[in-house]
Structure formats: C-alpha cells, structure tokens
Protein backbone atom coordinates (compact mmCIF):
# COMPACT_ATOMS: atom_id res chain seq x y z
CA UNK A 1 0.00 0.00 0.00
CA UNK A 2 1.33 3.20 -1.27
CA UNK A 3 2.05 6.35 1.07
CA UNK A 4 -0.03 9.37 0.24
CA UNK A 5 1.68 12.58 -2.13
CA UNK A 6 4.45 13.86 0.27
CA UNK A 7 3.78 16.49 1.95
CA UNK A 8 6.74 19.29 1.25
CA UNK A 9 6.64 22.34 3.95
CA UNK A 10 7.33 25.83 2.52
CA UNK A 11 10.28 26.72 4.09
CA UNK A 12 12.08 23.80 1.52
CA UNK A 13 11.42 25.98 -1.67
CA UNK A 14 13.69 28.60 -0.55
CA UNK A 15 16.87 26.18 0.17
CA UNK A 16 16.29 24.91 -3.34
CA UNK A 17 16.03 28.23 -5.05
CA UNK A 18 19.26 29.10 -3.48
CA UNK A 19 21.11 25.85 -4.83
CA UNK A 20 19.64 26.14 -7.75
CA UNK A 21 22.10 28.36 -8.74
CA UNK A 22 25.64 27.20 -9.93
CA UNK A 23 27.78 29.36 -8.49
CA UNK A 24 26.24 29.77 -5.07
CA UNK A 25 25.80 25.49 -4.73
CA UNK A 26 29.97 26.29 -5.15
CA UNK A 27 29.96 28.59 -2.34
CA UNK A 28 27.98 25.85 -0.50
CA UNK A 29 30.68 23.59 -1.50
CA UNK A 30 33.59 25.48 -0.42
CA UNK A 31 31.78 26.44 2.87
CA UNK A 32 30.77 22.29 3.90
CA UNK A 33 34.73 21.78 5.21
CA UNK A 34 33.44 23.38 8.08
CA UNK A 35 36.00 26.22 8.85
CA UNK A 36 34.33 30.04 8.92
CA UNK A 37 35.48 32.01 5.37
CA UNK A 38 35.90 35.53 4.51
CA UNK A 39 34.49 37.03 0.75
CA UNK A 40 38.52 36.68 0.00
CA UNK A 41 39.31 33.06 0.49
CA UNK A 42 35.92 32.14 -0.94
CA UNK A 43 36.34 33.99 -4.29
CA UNK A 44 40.03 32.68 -4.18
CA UNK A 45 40.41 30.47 -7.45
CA UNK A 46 37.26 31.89 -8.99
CA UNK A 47 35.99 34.19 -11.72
CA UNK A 48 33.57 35.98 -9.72
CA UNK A 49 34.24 38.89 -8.14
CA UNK A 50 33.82 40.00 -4.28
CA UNK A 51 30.74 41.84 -4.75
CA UNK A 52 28.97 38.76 -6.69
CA UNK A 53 30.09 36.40 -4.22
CA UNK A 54 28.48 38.66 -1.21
CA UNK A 55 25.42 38.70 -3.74
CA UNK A 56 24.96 34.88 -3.71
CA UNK A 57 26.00 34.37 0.24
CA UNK A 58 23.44 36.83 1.02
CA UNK A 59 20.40 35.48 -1.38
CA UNK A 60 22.10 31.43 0.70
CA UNK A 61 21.96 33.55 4.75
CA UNK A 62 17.64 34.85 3.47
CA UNK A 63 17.38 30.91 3.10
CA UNK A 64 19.27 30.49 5.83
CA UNK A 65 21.77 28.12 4.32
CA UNK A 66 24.77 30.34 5.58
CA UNK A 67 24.96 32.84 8.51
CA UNK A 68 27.90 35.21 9.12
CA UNK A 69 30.17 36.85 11.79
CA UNK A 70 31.99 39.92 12.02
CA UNK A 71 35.84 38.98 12.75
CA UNK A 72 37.33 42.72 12.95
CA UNK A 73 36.68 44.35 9.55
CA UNK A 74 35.97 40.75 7.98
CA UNK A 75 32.95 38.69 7.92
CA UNK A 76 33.08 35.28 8.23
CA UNK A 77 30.70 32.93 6.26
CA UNK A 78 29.57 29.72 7.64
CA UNK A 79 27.32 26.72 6.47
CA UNK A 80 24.52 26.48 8.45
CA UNK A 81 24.01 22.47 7.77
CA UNK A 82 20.81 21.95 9.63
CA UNK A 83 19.18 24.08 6.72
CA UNK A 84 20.50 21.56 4.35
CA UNK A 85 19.13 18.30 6.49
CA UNK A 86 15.92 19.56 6.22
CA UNK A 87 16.22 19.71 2.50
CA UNK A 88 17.85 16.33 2.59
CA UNK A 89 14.67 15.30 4.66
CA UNK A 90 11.91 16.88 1.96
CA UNK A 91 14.31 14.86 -1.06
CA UNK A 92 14.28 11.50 0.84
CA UNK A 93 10.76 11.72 1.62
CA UNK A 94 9.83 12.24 -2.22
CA UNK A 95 12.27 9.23 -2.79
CA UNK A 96 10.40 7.26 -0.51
CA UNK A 97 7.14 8.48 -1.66
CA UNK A 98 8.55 7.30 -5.44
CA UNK A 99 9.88 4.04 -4.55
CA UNK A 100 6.46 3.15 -3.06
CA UNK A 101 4.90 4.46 -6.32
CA UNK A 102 6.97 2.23 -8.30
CA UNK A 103 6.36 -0.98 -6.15
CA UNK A 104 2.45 -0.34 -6.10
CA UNK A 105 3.47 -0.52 -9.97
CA UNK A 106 4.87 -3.73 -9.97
CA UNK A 107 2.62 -5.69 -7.89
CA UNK A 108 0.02 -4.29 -10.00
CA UNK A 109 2.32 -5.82 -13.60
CA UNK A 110 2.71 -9.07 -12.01
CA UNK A 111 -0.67 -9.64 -11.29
C-alpha cells in the first residue's frame, strides 16, 4: 500500500532556489569543510568577483543556508548544515514516496 503525495513544507522551496544556482551550490561547496570564510578566500580560485560572491552568500543567509560573523573588519561565512538536512529530509521523503509508487506498480504488472 502506497504512502499518500508527500507532503513538502514551505520553508524547503527557498533552500532549493538558493542551490539552484551554480555558483552559489559552489559557495555551499567550499563552505561544507566546516572552517568560517571571509568574501577573499571564498572567491580565491574563482571568476567571480567579491561583490557577486556577497550577492549569492546573502540570497544562501535569506534561506538560511549560511549565517555570518563579524571577525574585525571581515565577515566570516559559515554553512549552516541543519538548513540543508531539512532539504535532505523533503528529497528523501519524495524518494520514498517514489519508490512506493513504483512498487504499487509492480505488484500491480505481475498480477
């Protein structure tokens, strides 16, 4: 017996709006070792400039994927990773959801 349509809360859509983008799923990236990061050492190695990157970390902190601290003059960047559970949470829920879909299927073939 199948599980009913998932139920996805609206706080998700924002988290995946925010990743949806390329270069700010980078920044996510860079920022998952753990270790605080200033604009510098997160546009280090890149083509985009300082004020893109504080663009993107500040459209990832209104989804509440990143937060910062002041550090002196600097702000530090850093992954907030219970945001990303509960996307992690909405994604294996629809996989769930699927793989129940798909097994309804087959007992329904193979009868």
């Amino acid at each position: 017996m199948s599980r009913s349509r998932p139920r996805v809360t609206p706080d998700v859509a924002p988290i995946f709006a925010a990743l949806g983008d390329e270069t700010r799923l980078g920044l996510v990236a860079r920022l998952s070792g753990g270790e605080p990061m200033s604009i510098t050492t997160l546009t280090e190695g890149t083509d985009v400039t300082r004020q893109a990157v504080t663009r993107h970390l500040e459209v990832l902190s209104d989804a509440g994927l990143v937060r910062s601290t002041r550090h002196g003059r600097e702000r530090l960047w850093r992954l907030e990773r219970a945001r990303l559970d509960v996307a992690k949470r909405s994604l294996d829920q629809i996989s769930r959801w699927w793989d129940d879909k798909l097994a309804d299927l087959k007992a329904s073939v193979e009868k």
